[in-house]
Protein backbone atom coordinates (compact mmCIF):
# COMPACT_ATOMS: atom_id res chain seq x y z
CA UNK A 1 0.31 16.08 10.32
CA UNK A 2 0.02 12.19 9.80
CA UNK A 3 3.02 10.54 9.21
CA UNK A 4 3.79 6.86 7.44
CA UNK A 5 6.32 5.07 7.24
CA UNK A 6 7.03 1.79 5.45
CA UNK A 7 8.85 -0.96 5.34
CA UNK A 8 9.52 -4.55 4.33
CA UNK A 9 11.00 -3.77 0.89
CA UNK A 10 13.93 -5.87 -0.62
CA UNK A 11 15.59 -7.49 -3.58
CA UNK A 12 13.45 -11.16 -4.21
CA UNK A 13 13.64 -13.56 -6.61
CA UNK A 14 10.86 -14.05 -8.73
CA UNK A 15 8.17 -15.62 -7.52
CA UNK A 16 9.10 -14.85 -4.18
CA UNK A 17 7.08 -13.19 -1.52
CA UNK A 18 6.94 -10.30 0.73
CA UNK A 19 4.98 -8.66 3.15
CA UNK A 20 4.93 -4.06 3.39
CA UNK A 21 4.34 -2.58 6.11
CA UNK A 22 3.16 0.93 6.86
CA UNK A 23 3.08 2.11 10.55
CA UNK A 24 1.18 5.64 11.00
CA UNK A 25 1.45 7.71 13.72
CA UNK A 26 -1.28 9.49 14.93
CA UNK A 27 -4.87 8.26 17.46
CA UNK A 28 -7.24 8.51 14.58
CA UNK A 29 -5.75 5.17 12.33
CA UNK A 30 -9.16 3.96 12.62
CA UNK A 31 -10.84 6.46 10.32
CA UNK A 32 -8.56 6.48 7.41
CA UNK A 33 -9.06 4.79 4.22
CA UNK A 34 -5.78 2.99 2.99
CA UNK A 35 -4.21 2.33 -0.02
CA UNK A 36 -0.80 1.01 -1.54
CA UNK A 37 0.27 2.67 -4.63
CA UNK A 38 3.60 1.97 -6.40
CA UNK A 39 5.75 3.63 -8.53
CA UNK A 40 8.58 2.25 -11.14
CA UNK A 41 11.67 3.94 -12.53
CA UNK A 42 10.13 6.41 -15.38
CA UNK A 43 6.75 5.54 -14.89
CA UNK A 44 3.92 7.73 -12.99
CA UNK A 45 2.54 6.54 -9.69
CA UNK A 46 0.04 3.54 -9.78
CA UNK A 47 -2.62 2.26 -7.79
CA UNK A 48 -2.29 -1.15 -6.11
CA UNK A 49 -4.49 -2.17 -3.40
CA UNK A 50 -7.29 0.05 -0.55
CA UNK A 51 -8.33 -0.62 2.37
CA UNK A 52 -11.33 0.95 4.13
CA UNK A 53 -12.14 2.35 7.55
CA UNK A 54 -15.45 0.36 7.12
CA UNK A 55 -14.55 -3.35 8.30
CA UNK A 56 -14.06 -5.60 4.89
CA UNK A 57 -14.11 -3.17 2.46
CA UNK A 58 -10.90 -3.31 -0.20
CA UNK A 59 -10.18 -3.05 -3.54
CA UNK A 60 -7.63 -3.88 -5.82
CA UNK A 61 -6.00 -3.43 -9.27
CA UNK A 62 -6.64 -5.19 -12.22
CA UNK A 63 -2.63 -6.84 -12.41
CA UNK A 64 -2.72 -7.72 -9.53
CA UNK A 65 -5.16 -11.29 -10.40
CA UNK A 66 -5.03 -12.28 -6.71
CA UNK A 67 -1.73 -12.03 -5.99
CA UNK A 68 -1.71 -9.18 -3.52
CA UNK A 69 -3.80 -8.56 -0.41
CA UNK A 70 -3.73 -5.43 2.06
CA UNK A 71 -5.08 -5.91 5.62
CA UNK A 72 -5.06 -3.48 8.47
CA UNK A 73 -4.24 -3.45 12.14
CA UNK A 74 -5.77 -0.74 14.33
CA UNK A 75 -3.96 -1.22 17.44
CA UNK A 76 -0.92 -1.60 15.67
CA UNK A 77 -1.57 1.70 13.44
CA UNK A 78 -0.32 -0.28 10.69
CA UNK A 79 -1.37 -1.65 7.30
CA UNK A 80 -0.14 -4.61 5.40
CA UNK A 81 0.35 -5.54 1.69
CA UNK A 82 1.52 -9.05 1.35
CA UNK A 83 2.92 -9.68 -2.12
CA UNK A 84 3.23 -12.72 -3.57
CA UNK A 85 4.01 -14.63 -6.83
CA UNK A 86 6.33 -11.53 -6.91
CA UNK A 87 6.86 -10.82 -10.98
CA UNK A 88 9.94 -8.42 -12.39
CA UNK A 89 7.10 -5.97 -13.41
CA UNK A 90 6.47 -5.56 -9.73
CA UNK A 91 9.73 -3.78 -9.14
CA UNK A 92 9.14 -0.49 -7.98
CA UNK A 93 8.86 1.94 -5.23
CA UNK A 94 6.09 0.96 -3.14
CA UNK A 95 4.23 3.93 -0.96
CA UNK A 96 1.31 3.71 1.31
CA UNK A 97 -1.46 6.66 1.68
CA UNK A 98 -4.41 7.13 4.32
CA UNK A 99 -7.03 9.57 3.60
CA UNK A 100 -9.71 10.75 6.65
CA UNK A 101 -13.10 9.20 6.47
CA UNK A 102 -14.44 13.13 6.50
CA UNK A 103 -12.90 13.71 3.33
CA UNK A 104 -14.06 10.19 1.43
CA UNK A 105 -13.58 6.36 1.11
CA UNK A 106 -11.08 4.63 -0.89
CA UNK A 107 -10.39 5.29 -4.31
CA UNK A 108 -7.61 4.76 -6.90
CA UNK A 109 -6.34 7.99 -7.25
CA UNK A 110 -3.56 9.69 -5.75
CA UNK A 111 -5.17 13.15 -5.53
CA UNK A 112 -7.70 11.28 -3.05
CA UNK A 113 -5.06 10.72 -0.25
CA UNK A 114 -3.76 13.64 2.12
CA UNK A 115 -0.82 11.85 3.47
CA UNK A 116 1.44 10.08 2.21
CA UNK A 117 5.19 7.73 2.78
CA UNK A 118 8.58 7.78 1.66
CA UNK A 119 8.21 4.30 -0.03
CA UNK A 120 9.80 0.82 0.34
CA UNK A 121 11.72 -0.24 -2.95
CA UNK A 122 10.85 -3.57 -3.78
CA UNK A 123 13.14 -5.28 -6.47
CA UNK A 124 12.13 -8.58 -8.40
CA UNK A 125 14.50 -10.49 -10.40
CA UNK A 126 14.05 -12.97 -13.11
């Protein structure tokens, strides 16, 4: 069983930035797709950004209008998402997924991904 855990939430201003981590445990990092979804207070679970196990692949939601990016590091076991121009719409619960290369790529939905975090809680004021 995979396990991920992230970090790097807070309480920001808006406009601010900030940068999620998500450290996996685990030897096979390097074969999981990635993905950041998020999830606000009475609201269901969104997509926000994937990350392949093929080198430059990701993809991104439609709000996000370059303001997010998600990178990877393999020897670290860790993936990024680096916020920025942080809005109060952006408050939420923020959780990071992988899913095995044997069972798919990345995709947008949460049925996809076999393991999953507890979250970071992100918090934007106006």
């Amino acid at each position: 069983q995979v396990q991920l855990v992230e970090s790097g939430g807070g309480l920001v201003q808006a406009g601010d930035s900030l940068r999620l981590s998500c450290v996996a445990s685990g030897r096979a990092f390097g074969s999981y797709a990635l993905a950041w979804f998020r999830q606000a207070t009475g609201k269901e679970r969104e997509f926000v950004a994937a990350i392949s196990w093929k080198p430059g692949m990701t993809y991104y939601a439609d709000f996000e209008k370059g303001r997010f990016a998600i990178s990877r590091d393999n020897a670290k076991n860790t993936v990024y998402l680096q916020l920025t121009s942080l809005k109060p719409e952006d408050t939420a619960v923020y959780h990071c997924a992988a899913r095995d290369r044997s069972q798919g790529d990345i995709s947008r939905e949460t049925d996809q991904y076999d393991y999953w975090g507890q979250g970071t809680r992100v918090t934007v004021s106006s």
